[in-house]
Protein backbone atom coordinates (compact mmCIF):
# COMPACT_ATOMS: atom_id res chain seq x y z
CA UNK A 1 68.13 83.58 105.05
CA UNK A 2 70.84 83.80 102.69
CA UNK A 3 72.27 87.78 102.49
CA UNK A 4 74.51 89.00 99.86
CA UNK A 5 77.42 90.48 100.47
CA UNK A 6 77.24 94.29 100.47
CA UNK A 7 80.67 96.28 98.66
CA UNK A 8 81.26 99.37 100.06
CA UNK A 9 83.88 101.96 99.29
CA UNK A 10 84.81 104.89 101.98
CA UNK A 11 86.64 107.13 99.50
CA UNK A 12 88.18 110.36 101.42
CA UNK A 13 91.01 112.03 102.73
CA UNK A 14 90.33 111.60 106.41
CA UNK A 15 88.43 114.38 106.90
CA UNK A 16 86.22 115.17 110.46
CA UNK A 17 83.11 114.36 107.66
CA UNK A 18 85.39 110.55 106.24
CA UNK A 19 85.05 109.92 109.74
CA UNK A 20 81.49 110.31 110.52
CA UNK A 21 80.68 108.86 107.23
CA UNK A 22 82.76 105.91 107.98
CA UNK A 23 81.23 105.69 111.56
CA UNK A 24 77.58 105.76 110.13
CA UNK A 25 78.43 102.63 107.50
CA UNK A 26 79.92 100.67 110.29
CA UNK A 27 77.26 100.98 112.56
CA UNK A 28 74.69 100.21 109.82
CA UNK A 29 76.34 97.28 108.71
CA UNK A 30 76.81 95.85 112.54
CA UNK A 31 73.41 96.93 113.64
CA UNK A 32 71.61 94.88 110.44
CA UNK A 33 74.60 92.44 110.54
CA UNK A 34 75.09 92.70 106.96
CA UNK A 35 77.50 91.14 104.73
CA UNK A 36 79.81 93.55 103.30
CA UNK A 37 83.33 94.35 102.16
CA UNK A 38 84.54 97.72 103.16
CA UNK A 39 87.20 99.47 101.48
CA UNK A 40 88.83 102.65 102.46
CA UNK A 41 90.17 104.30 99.60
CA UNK A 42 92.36 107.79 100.14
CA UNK A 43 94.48 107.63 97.01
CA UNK A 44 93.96 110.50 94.87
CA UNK A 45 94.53 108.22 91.57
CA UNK A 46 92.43 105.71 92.71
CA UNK A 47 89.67 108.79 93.94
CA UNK A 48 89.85 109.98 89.95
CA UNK A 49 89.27 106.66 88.44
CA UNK A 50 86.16 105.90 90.64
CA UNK A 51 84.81 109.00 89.44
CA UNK A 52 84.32 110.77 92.80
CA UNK A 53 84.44 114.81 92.10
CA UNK A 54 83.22 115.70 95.96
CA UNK A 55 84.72 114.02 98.98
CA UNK A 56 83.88 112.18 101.46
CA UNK A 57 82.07 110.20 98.95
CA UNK A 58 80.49 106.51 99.71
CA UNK A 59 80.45 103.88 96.98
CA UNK A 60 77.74 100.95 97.04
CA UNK A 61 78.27 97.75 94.84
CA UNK A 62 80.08 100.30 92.31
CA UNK A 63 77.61 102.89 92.69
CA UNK A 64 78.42 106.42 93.55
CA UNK A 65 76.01 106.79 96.47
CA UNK A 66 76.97 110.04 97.88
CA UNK A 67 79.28 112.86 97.40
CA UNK A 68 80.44 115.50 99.22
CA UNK A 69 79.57 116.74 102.97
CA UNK A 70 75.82 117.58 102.63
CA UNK A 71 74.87 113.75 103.08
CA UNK A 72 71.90 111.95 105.03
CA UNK A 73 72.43 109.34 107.53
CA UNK A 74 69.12 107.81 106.00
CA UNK A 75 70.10 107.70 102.63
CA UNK A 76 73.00 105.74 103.52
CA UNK A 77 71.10 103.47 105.34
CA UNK A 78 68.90 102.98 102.27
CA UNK A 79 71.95 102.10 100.23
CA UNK A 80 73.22 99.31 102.86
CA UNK A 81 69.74 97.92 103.12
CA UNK A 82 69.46 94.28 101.85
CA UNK A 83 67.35 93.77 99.13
C-alpha cells in the first residue's frame, strides 16, 4: 500500500508541553510507520505567519490542528491517521 506523506509542523518555544507534544507525534508516526515530514518551528515570525495565537500548537498538512496546552493525545492521533 502506497501512504502519503504526512506534513507536520511542531510550532513552540520548547516548553515542558512542546516536548510532550513533540514526543506524542513521534511516537504516532513510528508506531503506524507513517510517512511524514516534521518540522520544528520556534521562530516567533515564522509562529505569526502560520497563524498560531496559543502555543504549543501542532500543524497537519497546513492545518492548525491544535493550539495551546489543553490538547488530547487522541486527537492528535486522529490528525496523523492515514486516510
Amino acid at each position: 500500500m502506497n501512504q502519503k506523506l504526512i506534513n507536520i509542523k511542531i510550532v513552540g518555544k520548547g516548553c515542558v508541553k512542546y516536548f510532550e507534544l513533540l514526543k506524542i507525534v513521534q511516537d504516532k508516526v513510528i508506531q503506524d510507520k507513517i510517512p511524514n515530514s516534521v518540522e520544528e518551528i520556534n521562530d516567533p515570525d515564522m509562529i505569526v505567519k502560520l497563524g498560531v495565537t496559543k502555543l504549543p500548537a501542532l500543524i497537519v498538512n497546513n492545518k492548525i490542528i491544535v493550539q495551546g496546552t489543553d490538547f488530547q493525545r487522541n486527537k492528535v492521533y486522529t490528525a496523523l491517521e492515514v486516510k
